[in-house]
Structures are given as structure tokens and as C-alpha cells.
Protein backbone atom coordinates (compact mmCIF):
# COMPACT_ATOMS: atom_id res chain seq x y z
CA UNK A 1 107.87 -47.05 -98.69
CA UNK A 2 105.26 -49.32 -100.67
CA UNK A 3 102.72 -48.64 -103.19
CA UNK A 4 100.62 -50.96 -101.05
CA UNK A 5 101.51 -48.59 -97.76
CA UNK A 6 100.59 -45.48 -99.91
CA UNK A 7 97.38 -46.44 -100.50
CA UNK A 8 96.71 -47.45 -96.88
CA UNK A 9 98.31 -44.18 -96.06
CA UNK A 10 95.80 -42.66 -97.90
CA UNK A 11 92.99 -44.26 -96.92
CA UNK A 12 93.58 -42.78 -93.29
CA UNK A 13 94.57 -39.64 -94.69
CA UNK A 14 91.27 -39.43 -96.09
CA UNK A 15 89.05 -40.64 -92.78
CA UNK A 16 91.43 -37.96 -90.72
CA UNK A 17 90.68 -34.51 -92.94
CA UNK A 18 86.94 -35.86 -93.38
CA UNK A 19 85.75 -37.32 -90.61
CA UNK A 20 87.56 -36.29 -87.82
CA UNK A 21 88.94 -32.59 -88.59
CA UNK A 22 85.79 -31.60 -90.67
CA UNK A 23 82.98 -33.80 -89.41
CA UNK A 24 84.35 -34.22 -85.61
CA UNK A 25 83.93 -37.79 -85.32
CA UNK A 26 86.59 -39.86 -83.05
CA UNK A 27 87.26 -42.81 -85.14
CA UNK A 28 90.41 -45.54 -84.78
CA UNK A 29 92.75 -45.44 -87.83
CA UNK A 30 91.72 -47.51 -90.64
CA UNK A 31 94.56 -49.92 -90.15
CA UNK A 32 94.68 -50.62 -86.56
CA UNK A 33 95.72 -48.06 -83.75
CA UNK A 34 99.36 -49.48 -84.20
CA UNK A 35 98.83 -47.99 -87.61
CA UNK A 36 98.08 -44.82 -87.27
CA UNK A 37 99.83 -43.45 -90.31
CA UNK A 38 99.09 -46.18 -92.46
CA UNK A 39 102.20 -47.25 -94.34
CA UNK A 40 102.65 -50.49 -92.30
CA UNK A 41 102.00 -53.25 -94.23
CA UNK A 42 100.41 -56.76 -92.92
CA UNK A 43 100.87 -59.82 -94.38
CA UNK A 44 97.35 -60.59 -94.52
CA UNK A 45 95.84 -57.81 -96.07
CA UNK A 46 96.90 -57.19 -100.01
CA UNK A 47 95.76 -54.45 -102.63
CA UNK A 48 92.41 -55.64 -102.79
CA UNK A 49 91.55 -55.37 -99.23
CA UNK A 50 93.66 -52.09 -98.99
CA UNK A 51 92.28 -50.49 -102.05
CA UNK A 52 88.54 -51.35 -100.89
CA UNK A 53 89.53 -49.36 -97.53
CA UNK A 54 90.42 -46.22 -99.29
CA UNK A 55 87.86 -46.20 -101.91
CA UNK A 56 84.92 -46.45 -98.75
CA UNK A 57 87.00 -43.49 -97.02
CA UNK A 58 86.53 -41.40 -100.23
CA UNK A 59 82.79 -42.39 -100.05
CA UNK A 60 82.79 -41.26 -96.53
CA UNK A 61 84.18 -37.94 -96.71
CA UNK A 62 82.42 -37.46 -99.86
CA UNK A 63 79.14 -37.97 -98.04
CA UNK A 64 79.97 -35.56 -95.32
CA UNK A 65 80.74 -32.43 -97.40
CA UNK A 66 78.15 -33.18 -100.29
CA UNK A 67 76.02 -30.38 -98.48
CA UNK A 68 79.02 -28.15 -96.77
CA UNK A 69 80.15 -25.15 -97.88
CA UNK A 70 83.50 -24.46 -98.54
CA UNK A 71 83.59 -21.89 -95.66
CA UNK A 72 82.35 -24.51 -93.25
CA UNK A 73 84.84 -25.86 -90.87
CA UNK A 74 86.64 -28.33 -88.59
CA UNK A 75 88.94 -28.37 -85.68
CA UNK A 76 92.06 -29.36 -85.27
CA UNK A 77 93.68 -31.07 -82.26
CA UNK A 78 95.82 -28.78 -80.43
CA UNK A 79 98.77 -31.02 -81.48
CA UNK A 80 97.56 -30.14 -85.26
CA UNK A 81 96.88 -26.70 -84.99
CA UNK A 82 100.15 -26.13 -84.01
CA UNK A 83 101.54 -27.19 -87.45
CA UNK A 84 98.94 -25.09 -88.99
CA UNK A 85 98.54 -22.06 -86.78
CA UNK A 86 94.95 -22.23 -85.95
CA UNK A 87 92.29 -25.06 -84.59
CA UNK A 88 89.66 -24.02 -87.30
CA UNK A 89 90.24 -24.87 -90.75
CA UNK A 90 87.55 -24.86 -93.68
CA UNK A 91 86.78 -26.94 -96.15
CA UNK A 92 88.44 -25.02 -98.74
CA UNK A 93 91.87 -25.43 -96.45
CA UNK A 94 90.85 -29.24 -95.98
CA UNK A 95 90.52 -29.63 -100.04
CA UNK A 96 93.67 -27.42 -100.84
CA UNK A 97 95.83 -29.84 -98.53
CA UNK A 98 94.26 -32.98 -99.89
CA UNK A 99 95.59 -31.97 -103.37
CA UNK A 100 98.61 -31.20 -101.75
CA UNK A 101 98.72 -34.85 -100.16
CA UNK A 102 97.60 -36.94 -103.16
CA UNK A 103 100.18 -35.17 -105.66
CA UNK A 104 102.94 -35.79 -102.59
CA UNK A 105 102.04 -39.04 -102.43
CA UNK A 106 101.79 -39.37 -106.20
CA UNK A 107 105.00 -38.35 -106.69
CA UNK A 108 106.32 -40.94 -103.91
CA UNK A 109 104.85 -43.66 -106.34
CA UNK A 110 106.11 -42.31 -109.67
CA UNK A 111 109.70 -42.09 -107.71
CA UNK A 112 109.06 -46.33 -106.27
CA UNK A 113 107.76 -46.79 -110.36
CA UNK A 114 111.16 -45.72 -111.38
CA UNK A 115 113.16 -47.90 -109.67
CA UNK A 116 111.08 -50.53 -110.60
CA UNK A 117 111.02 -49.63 -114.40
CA UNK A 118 114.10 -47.75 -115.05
CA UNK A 119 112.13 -45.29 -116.72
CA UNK A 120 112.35 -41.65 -115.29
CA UNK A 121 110.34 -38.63 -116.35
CA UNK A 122 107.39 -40.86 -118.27
């Protein structure tokens, strides 16, 4: 785990609830179809690159449900459904798990901070 991977992970986090579950759009991961998840990191790409990446994903999705109601939905693969218990989820659901993700994820970097800094609980 990587602050650098985080972000990445993130930026296909975002492009998978927006684009693909609510929007229906088939689109590669970010990263590279060996990447699906994000978190591997190349030795090419740094925080710049990576950073851009997520930052156009939240433009994306933000795009997409500018005009959506928070009772509009998107489908889920049967795969995905299965974790959630139904194929249609709303945009409401979609939002409520993004804030679920990012403070996840947030945490993850607080706990990588830590062992950088020594400093717990700031």
C-alpha cells in the first residue's frame, strides 16, 4: 500500500461508480487492464501524472450526474450485485458508498502517514 497507489485506486474507483455502474459505459481501467484495481504502481508514471488521472475522473462523473436525480440508477454486473444484493443501485447508494470509499481510503493514508511521521491520532 502507497499513497501514490491510493490515489490511482481512486481514480478507477471513481470512473467504475460513475461511468460504468451509473452511466453504463464499458471503459478499460484507468491504469491499464493489468490494473484493474489501481494500486499497482509503474515506474514511469509519478503523482503528477496519477493525480491528473483522478482529478479528470472526478470531472467525469461529475458531468454525468450534474442533471440526475438521486433516485436515478445504474446496474451492476451480476458479479457486483451479488456483493450488494441487487443489479440496480441509485445515485444516492452510488454517493453513500463513495463516502464510504474515500474515508476508507483516507484512513489507509493517515495509517501509511503514521509510520512515516511517528505521529498517531493528529
Amino acid at each position: 500500500m502507497t499513497l501514490l497507489g491510493l490515489v490511482q485506486h481512486l481514480a478507477e474507483v471513481e470512473r467504475n461508480w460513475f461511468q460504468r455502474v451509473f452511466a453504463g459505459q464499458d471503459l478499460p481501467p484507468v491504469f491499464g487492464e493489468s490494473n484493474g484495481d489501481g494500486f499497482a504502481l509503474h515506474p514511469d508514471r509519478g503523482l503528477d501524472e496519477a493525480t491528473a488521472a483522478w482529478q479528470a475522473e472526478i470531472a467525469r462523473g461529475r458531468e454525468l450526474i450534474a442533471a440526475a436525480s438521486l433516485d436515478d440508477s445504474g446496474r451492476l454486473s451480476e458479479q457486483e450485485a451479488g456483493h450488494v444484493g441487487d443489479q440496480g443501485v441509485s445515485l444516492r447508494w452510488i454517493m453513500v458508498h463513495m463516502i464510504e470509499e474515500y474515508a476508507r481510503h483516507n484512513g489507509h493514508a493517515d495509517l501509511v502517514r503514521e509510520r512515516i511521521d511517528g505521529v498517531a491520532g493528529a
